[in-house]
N, C-alpha and C. Protein backbone atom coordinates (compact mmCIF):
# COMPACT_ATOMS: atom_id res chain seq x y z
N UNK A 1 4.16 -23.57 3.20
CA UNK A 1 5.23 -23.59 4.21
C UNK A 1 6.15 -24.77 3.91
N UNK A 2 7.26 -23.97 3.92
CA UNK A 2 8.42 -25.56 3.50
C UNK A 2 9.45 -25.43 4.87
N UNK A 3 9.43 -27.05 5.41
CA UNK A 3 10.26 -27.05 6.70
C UNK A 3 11.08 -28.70 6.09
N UNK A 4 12.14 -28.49 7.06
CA UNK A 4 12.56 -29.85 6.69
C UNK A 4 12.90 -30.70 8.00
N UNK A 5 13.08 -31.90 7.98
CA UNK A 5 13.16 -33.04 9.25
C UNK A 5 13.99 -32.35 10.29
N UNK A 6 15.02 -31.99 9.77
CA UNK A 6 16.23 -31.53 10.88
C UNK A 6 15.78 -30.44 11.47
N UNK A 7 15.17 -29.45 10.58
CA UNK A 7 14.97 -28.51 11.22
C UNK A 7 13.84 -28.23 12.55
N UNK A 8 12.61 -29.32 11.98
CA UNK A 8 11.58 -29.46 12.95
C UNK A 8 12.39 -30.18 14.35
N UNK A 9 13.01 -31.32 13.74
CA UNK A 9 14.17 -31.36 14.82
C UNK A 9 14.86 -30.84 16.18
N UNK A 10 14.95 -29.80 15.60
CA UNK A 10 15.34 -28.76 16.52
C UNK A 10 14.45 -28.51 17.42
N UNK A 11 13.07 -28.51 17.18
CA UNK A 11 12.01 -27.67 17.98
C UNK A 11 11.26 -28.92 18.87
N UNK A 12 11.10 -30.36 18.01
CA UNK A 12 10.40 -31.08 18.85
C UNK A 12 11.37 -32.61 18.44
N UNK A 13 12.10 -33.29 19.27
CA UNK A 13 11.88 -34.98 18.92
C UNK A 13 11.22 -35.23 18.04
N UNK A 14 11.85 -35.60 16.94
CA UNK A 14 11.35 -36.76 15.85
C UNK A 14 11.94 -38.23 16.07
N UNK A 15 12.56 -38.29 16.99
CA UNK A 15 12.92 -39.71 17.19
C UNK A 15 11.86 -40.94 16.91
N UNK A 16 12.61 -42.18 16.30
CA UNK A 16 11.65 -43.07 16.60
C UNK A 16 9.94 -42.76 15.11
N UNK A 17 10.36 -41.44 14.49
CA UNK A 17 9.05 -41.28 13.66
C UNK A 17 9.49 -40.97 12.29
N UNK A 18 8.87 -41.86 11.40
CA UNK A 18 9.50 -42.10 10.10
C UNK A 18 8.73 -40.39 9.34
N UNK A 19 9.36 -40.19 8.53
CA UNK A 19 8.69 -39.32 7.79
C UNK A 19 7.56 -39.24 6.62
N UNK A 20 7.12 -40.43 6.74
CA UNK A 20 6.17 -40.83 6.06
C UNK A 20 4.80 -40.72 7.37
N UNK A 21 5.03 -41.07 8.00
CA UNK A 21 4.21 -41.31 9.84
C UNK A 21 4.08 -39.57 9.61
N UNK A 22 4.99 -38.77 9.63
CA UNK A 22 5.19 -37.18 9.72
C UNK A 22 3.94 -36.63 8.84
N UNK A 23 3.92 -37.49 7.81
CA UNK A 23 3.30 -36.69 6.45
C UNK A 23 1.62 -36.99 6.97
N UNK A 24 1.47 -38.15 7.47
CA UNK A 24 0.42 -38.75 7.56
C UNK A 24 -0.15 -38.09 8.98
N UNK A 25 0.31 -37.50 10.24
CA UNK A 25 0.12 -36.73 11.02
C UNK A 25 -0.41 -35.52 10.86
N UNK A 26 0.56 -34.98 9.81
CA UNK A 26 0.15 -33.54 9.60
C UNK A 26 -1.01 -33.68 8.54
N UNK A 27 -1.37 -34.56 7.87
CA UNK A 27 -2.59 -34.32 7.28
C UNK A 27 -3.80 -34.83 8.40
N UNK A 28 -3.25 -35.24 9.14
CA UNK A 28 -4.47 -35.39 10.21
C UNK A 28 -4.92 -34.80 10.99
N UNK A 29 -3.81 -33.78 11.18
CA UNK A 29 -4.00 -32.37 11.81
C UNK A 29 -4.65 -31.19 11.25
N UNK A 30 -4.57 -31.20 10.20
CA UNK A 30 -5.24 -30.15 9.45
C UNK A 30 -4.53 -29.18 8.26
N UNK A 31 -3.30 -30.12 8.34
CA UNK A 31 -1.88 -29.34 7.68
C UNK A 31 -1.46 -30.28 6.45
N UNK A 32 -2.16 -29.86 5.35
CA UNK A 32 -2.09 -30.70 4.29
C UNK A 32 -0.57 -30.95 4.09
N UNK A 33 0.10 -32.21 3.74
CA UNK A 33 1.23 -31.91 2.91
C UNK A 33 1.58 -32.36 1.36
N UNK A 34 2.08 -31.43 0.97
CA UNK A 34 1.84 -31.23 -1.05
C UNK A 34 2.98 -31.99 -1.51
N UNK A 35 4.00 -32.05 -0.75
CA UNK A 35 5.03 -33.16 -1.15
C UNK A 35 6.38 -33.24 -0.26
N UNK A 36 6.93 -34.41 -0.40
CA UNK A 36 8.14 -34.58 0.46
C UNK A 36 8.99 -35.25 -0.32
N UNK A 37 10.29 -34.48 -0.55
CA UNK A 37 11.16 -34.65 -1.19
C UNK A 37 12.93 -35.05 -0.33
N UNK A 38 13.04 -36.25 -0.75
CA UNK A 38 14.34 -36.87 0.07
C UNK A 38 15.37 -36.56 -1.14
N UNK A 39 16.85 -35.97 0.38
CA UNK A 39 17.55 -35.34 -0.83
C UNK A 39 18.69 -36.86 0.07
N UNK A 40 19.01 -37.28 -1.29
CA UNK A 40 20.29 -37.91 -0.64
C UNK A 40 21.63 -38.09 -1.50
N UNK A 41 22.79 -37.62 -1.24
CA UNK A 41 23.92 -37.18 -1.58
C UNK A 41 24.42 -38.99 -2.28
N UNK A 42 25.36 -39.36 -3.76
CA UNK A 42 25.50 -40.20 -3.58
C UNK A 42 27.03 -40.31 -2.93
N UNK A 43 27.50 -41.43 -3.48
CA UNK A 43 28.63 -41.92 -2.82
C UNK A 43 30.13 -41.39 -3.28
N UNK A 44 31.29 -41.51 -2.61
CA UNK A 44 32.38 -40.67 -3.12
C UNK A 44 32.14 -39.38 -3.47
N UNK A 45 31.51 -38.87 -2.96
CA UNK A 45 31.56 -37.22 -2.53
C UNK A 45 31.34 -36.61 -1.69
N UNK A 46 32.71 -35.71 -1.44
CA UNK A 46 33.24 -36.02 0.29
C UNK A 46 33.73 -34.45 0.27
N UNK A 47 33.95 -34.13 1.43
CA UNK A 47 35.14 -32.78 1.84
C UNK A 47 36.20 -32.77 1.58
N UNK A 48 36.46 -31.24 1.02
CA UNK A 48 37.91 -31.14 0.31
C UNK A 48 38.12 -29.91 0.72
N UNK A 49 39.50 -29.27 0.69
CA UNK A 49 39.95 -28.13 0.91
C UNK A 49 40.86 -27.58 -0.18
N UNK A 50 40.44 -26.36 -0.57
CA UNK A 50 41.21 -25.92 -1.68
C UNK A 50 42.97 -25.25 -0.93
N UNK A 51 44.12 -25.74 -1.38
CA UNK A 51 44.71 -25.34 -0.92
C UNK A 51 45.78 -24.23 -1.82
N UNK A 52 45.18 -24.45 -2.92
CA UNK A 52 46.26 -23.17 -4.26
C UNK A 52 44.68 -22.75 -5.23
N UNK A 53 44.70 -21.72 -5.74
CA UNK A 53 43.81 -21.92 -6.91
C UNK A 53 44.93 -20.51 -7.93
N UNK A 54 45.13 -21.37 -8.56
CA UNK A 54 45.95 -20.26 -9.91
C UNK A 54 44.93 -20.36 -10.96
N UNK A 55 45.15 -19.51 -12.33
CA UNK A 55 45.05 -19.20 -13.28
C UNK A 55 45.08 -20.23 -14.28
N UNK A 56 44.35 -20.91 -14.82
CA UNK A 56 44.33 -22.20 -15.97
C UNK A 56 45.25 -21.15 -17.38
N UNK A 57 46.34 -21.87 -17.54
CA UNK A 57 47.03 -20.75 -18.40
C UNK A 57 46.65 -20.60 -19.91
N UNK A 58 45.70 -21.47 -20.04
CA UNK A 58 44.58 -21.50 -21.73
C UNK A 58 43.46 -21.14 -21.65
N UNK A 59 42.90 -20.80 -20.52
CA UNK A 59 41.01 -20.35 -20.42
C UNK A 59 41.14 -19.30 -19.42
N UNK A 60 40.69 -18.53 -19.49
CA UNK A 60 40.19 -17.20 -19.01
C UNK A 60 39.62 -17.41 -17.60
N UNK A 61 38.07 -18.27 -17.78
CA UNK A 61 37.31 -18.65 -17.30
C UNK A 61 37.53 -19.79 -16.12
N UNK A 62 38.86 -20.57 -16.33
CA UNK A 62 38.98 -21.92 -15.45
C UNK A 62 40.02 -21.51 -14.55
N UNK A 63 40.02 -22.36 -13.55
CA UNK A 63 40.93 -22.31 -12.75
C UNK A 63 41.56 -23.64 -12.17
N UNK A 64 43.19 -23.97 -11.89
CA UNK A 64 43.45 -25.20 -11.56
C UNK A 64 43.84 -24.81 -9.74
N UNK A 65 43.20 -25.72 -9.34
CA UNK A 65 43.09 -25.80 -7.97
C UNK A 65 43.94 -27.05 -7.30
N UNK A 66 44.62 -27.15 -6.54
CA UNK A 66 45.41 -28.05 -5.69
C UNK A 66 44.52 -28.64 -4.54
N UNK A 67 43.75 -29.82 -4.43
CA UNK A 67 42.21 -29.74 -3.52
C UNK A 67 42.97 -30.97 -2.87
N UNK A 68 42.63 -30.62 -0.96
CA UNK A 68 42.92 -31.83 -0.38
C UNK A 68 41.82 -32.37 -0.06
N UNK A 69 41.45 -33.83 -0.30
CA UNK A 69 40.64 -34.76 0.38
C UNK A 69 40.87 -35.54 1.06
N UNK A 70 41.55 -35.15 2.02
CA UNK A 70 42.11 -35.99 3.28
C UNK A 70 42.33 -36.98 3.39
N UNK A 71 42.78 -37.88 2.17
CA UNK A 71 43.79 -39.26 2.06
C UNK A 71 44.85 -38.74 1.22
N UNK A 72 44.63 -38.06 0.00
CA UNK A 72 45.84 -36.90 -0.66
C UNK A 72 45.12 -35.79 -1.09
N UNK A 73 45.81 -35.15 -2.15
CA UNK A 73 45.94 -33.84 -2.46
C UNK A 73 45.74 -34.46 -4.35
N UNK A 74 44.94 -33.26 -4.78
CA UNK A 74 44.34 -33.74 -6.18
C UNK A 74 44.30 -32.08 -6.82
N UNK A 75 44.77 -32.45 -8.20
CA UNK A 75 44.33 -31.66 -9.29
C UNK A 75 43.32 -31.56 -9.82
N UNK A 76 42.29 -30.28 -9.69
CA UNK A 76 41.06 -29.94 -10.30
C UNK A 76 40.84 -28.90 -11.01
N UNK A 77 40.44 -28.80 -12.05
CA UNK A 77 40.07 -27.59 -12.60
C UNK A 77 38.94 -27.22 -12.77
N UNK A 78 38.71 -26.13 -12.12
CA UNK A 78 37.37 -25.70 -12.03
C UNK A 78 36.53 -24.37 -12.61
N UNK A 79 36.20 -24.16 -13.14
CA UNK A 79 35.37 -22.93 -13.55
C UNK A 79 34.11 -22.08 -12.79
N UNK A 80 34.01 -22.38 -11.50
CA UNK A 80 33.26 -21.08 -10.78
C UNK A 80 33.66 -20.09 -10.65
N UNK A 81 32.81 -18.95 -10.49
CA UNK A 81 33.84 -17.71 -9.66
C UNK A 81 34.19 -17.35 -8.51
N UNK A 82 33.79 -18.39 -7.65
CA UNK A 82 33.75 -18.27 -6.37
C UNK A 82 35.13 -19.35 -5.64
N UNK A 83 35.58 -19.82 -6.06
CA UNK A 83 36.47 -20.70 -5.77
C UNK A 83 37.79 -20.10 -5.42
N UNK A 84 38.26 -20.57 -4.51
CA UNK A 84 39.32 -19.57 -4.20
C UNK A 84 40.38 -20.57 -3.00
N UNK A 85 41.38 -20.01 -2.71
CA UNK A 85 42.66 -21.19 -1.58
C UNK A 85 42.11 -20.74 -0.34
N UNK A 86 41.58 -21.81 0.67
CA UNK A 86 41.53 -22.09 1.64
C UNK A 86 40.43 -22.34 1.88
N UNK A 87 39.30 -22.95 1.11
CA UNK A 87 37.70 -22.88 0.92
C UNK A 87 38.34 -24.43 1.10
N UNK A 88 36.77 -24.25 1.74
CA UNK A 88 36.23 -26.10 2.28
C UNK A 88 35.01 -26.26 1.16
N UNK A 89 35.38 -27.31 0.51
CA UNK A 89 34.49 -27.29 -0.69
C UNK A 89 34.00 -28.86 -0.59
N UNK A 90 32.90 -28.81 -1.61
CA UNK A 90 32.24 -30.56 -1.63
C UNK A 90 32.89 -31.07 -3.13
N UNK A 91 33.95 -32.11 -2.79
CA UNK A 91 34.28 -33.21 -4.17
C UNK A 91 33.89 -34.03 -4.31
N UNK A 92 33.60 -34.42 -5.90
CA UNK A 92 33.05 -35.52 -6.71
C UNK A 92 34.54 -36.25 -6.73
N UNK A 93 34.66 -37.16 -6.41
CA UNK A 93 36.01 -37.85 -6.50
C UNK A 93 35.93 -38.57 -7.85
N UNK A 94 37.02 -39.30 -8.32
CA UNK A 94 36.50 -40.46 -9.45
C UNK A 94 35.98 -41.56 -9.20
N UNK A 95 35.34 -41.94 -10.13
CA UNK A 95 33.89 -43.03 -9.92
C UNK A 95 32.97 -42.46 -9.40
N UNK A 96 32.79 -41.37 -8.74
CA UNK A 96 31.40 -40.78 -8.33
C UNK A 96 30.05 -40.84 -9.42
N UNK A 97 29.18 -41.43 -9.16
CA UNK A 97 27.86 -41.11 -9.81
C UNK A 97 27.31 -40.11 -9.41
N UNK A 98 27.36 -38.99 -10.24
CA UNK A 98 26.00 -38.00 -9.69
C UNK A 98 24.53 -37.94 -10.04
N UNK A 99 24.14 -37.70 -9.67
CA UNK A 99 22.67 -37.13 -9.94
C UNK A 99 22.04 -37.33 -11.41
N UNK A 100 22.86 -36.51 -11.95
CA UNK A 100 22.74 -36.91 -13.75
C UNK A 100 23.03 -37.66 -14.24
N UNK A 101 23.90 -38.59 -13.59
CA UNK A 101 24.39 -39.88 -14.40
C UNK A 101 25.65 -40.00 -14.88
N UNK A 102 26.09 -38.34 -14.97
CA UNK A 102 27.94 -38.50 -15.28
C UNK A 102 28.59 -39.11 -14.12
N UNK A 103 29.32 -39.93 -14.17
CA UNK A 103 30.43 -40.48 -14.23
C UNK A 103 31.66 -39.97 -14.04
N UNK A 104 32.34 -39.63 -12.84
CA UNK A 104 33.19 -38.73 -12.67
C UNK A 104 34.60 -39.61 -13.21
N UNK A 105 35.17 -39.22 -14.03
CA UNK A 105 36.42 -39.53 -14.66
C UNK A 105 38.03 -38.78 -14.80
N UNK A 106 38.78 -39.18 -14.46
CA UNK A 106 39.75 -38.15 -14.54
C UNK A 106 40.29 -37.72 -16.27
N UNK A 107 40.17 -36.43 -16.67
CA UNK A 107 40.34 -35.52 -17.57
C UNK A 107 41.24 -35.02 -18.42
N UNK A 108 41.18 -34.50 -19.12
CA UNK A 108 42.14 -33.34 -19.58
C UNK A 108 41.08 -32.22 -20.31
N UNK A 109 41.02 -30.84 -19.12
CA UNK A 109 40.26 -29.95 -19.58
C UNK A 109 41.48 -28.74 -20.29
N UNK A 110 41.62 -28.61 -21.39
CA UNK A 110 42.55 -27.31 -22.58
C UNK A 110 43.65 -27.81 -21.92
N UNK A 111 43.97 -28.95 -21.77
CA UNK A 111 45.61 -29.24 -21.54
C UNK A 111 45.93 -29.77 -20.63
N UNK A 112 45.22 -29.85 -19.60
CA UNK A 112 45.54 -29.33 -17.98
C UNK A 112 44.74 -30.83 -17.17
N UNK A 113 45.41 -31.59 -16.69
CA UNK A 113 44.62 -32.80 -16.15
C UNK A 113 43.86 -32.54 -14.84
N UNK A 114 42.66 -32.98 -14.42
CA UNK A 114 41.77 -32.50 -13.57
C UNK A 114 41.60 -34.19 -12.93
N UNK A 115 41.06 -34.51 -11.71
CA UNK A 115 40.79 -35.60 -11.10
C UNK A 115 39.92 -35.38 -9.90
N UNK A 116 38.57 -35.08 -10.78
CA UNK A 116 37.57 -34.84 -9.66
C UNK A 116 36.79 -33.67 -10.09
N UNK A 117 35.70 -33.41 -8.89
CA UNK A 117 35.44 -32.11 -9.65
C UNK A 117 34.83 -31.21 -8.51
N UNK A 118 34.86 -29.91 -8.45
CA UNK A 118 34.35 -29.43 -7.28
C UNK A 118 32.66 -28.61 -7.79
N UNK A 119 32.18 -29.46 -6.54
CA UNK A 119 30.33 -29.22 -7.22
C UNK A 119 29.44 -27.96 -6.54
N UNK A 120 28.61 -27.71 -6.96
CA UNK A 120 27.59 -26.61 -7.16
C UNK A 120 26.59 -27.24 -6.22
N UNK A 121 25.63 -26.78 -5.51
CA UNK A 121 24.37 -27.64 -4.86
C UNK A 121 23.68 -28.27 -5.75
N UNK A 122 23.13 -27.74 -6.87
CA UNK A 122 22.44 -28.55 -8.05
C UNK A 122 22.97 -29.73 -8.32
N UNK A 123 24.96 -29.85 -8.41
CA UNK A 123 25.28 -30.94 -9.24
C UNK A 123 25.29 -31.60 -8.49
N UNK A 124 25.12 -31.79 -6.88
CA UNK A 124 24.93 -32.73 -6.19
C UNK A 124 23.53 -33.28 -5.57
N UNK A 125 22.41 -33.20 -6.15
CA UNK A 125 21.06 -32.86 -6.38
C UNK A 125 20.38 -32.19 -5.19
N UNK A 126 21.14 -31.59 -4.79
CA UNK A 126 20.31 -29.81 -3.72
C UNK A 126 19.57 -28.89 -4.69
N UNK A 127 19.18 -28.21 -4.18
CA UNK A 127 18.47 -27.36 -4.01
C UNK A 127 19.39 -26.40 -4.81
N UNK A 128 19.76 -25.01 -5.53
CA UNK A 128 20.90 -23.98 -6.05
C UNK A 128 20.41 -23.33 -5.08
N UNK A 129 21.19 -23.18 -4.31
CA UNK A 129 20.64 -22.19 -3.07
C UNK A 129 22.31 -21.03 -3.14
N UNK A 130 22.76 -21.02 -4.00
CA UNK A 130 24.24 -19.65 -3.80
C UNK A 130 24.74 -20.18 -5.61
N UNK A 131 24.92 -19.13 -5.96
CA UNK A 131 25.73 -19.10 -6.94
C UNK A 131 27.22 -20.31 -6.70
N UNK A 132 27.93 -20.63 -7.93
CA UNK A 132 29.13 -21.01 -7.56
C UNK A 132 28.86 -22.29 -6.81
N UNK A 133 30.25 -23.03 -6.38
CA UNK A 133 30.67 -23.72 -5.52
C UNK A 133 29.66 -23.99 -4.23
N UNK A 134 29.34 -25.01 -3.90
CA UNK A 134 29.47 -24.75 -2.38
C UNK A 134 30.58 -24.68 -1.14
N UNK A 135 30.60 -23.47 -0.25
CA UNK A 135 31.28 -22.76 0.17
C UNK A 135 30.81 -23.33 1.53
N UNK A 136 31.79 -24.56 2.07
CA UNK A 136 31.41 -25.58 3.44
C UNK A 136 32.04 -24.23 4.69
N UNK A 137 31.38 -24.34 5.80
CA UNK A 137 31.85 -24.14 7.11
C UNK A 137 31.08 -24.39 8.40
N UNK A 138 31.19 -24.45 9.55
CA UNK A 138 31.11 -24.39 10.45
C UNK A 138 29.39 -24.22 10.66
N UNK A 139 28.52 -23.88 10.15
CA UNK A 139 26.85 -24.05 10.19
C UNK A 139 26.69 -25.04 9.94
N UNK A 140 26.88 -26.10 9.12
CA UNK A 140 26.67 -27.39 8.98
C UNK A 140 27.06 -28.50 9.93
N UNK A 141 27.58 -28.07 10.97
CA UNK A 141 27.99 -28.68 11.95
C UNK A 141 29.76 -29.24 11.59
N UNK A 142 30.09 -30.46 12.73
CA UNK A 142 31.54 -30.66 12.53
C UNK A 142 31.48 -31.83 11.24
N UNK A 143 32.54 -31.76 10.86
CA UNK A 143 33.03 -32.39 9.59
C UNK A 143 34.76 -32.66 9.51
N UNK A 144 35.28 -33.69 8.27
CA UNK A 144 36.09 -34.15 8.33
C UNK A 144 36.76 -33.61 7.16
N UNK A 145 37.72 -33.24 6.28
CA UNK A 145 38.32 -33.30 4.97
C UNK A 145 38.76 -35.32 4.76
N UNK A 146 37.75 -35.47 3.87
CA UNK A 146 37.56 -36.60 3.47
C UNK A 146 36.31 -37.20 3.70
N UNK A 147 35.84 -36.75 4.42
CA UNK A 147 34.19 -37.25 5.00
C UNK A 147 33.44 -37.52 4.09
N UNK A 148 32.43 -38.40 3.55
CA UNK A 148 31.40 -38.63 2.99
C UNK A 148 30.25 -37.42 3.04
N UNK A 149 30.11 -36.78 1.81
CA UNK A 149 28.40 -35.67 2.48
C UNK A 149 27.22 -36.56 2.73
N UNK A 150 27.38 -37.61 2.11
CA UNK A 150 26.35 -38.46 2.64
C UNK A 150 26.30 -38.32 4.23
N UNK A 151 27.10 -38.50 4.96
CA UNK A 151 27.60 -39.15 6.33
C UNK A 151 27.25 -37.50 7.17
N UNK A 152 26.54 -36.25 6.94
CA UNK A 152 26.55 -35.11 7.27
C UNK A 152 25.26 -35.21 6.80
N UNK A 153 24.61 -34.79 8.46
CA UNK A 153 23.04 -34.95 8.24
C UNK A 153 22.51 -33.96 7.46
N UNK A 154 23.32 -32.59 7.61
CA UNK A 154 22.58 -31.45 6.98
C UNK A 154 22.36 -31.35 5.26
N UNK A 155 23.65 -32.84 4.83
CA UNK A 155 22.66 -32.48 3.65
C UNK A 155 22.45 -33.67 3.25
N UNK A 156 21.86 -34.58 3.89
CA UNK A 156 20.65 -35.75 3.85
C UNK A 156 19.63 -35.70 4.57
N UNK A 157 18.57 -34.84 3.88
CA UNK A 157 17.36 -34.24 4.58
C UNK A 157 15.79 -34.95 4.49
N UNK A 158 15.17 -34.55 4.57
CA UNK A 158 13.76 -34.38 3.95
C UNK A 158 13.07 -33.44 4.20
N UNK A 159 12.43 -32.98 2.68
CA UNK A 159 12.26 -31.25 2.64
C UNK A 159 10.54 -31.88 3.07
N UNK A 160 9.83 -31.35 3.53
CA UNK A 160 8.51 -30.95 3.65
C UNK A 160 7.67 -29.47 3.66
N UNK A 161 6.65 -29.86 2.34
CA UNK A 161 5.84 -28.60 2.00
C UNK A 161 4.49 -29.08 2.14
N UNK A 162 4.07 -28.14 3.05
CA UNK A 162 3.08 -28.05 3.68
C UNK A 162 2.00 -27.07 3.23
N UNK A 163 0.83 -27.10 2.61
CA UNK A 163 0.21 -26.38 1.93
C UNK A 163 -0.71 -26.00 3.01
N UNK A 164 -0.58 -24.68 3.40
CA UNK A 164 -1.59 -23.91 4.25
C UNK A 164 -2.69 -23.12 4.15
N UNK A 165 -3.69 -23.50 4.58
CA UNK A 165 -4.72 -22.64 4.04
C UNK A 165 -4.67 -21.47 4.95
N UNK A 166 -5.70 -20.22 4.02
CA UNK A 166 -5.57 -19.02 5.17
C UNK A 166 -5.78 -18.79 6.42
N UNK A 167 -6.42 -19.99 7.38
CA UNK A 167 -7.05 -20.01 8.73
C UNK A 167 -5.80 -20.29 9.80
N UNK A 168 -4.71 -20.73 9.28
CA UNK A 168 -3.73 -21.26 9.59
C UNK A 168 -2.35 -20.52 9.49
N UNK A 169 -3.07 -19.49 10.16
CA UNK A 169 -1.71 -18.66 9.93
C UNK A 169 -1.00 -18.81 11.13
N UNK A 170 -1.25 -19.48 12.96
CA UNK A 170 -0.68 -19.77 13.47
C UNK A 170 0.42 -21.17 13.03
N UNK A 171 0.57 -21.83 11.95
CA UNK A 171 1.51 -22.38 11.16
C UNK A 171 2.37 -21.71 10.19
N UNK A 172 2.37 -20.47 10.36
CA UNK A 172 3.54 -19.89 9.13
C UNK A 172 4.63 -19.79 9.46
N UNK A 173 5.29 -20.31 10.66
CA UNK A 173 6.23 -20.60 11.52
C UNK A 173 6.73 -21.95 11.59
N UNK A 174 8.01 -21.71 12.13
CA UNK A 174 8.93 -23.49 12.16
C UNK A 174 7.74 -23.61 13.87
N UNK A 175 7.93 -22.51 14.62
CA UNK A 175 7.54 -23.03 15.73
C UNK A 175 6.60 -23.30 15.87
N UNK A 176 5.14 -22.53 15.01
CA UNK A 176 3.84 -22.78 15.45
C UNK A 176 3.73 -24.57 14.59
N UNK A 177 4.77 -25.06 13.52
CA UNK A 177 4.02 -26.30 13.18
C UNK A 177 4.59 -27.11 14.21
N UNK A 178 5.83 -26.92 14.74
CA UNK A 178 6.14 -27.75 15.71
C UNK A 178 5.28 -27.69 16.89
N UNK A 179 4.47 -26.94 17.13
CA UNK A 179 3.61 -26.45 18.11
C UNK A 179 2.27 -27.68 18.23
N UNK A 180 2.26 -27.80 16.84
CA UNK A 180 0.99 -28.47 16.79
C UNK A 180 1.72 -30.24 16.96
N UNK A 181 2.36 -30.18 16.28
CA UNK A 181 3.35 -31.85 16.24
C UNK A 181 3.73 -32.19 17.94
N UNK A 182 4.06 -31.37 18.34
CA UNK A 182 4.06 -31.53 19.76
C UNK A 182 2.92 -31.86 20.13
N UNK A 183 1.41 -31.34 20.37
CA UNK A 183 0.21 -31.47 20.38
C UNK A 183 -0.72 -33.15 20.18
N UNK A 184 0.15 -33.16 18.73
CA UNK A 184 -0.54 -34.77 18.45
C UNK A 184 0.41 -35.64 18.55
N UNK A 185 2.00 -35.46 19.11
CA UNK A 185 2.35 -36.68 19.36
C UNK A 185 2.72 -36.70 20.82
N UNK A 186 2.65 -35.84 21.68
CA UNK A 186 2.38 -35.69 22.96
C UNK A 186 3.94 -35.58 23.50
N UNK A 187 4.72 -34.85 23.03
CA UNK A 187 6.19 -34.32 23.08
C UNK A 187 6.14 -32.89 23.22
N UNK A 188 7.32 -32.79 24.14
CA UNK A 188 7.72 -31.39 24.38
C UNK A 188 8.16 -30.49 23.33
N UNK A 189 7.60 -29.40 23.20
CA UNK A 189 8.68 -28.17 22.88
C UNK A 189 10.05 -28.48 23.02
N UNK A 190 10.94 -28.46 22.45
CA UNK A 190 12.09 -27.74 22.97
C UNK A 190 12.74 -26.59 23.52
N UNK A 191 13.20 -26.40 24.65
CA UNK A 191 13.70 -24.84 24.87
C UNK A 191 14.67 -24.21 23.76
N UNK A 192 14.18 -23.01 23.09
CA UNK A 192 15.04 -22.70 22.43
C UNK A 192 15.61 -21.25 22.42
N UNK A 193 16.65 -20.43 22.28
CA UNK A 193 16.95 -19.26 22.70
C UNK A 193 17.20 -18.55 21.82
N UNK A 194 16.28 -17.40 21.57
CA UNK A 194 16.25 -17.25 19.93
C UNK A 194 17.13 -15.23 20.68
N UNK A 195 17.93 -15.10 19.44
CA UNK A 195 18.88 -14.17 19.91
C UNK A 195 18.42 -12.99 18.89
N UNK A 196 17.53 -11.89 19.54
CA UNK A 196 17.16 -11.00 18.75
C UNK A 196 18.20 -9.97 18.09
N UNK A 197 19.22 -9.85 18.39
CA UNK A 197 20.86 -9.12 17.50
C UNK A 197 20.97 -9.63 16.66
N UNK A 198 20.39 -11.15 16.36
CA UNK A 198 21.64 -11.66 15.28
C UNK A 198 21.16 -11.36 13.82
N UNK A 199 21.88 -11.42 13.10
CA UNK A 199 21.35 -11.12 11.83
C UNK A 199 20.27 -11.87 10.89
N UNK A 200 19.77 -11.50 10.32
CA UNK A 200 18.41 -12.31 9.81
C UNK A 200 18.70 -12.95 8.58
């Protein structure tokens, strides 16, 4: 079972309890955990909005995009297929360190000067959870064009995997582990209103 901080969040108060305290609970409970992985976004990479995306007129494959990051407006060229004008996207600005160690620098990709770069979940060390770009809106809660992703809890997490044995199948649920976390730290449930229409 893989849950993460925010999400247990939702179901019970974690206030006040480090996630290390978390790890050390649930193995005391009976709910082994196999590892916990902190994702944290680095610095200068922030919200942007694509506001043109044309045709890179030398590559097939690229595209030059007009991207605002809400102090100005920047030239990027990008090669997903998913990228498109009016997408809220995540930028590597220049000087950004990512994950891998590149060094975000401003460019010249087949001619065409680029200043920045628009990232994938991987290149910002997530999870590849969608092809392409990431494609920002309104589930992640409110946000800024220019904002730090650091500064946006949803994607400064901590993932927790929880290795369940077969007796424990009232834990194959966000609610039944919050069920039990409630239990040993002597916190409520949360009321929550789960909407059987909506799509799964």
């Amino acid at each position: 079972m893989i849950v993460t901080r925010s999400w247990l969040n939702e179901w019970i108060d974690l206030s006040g309890i480090a996630t290390e305290d978390l790890a050390k609970t649930f193995n005391a409970i009976g709910l082994e955990v196999d590892r916990i992985h902190k994702y944290e976004i680095p610095k200068k990479i922030i919200v942007g909005k694509v506001l043109e995306c044309e045709k890179h007129p030398d590559a097939d494959k690229l595209n030059v995009c007009k991207v605002d990051i809400g102090t100005s407006i920047r030239q990027i060229v990008c090669g997903a297929s998913n990228v498109r004008a009016g997408l809220d996207v995540v930028v590597a600005t220049i000087g950004a360190v990512m994950p891998s160690g590149l060094v975000i620098k401003p460019v010249k990709l087949r001619g065409v000067e680029s200043e920045g770069m628009i990232c994938s979940a991987s290149e910002i060390g997530l999870e590849d959870c969608q092809s392409g770009i990431i494609e920002l809106d309104s589930s992640i809660g409110e946000y800024e064009l220019g904002q730090e992703v650091c500064t946006i809890d949803t994607f400064n997490d901590d993932l927790i995997e929880i290795e369940l044995t077969a007796n424990r199948g009232d834990c194959l649920s966000i609610r039944g582990v919050a069920r039990d976390l409630s239990a040993a730290y002597d916190r409520p449930i949360k009321e929550t209103t789960i909407n059987e229409d909506e799509d799964r």
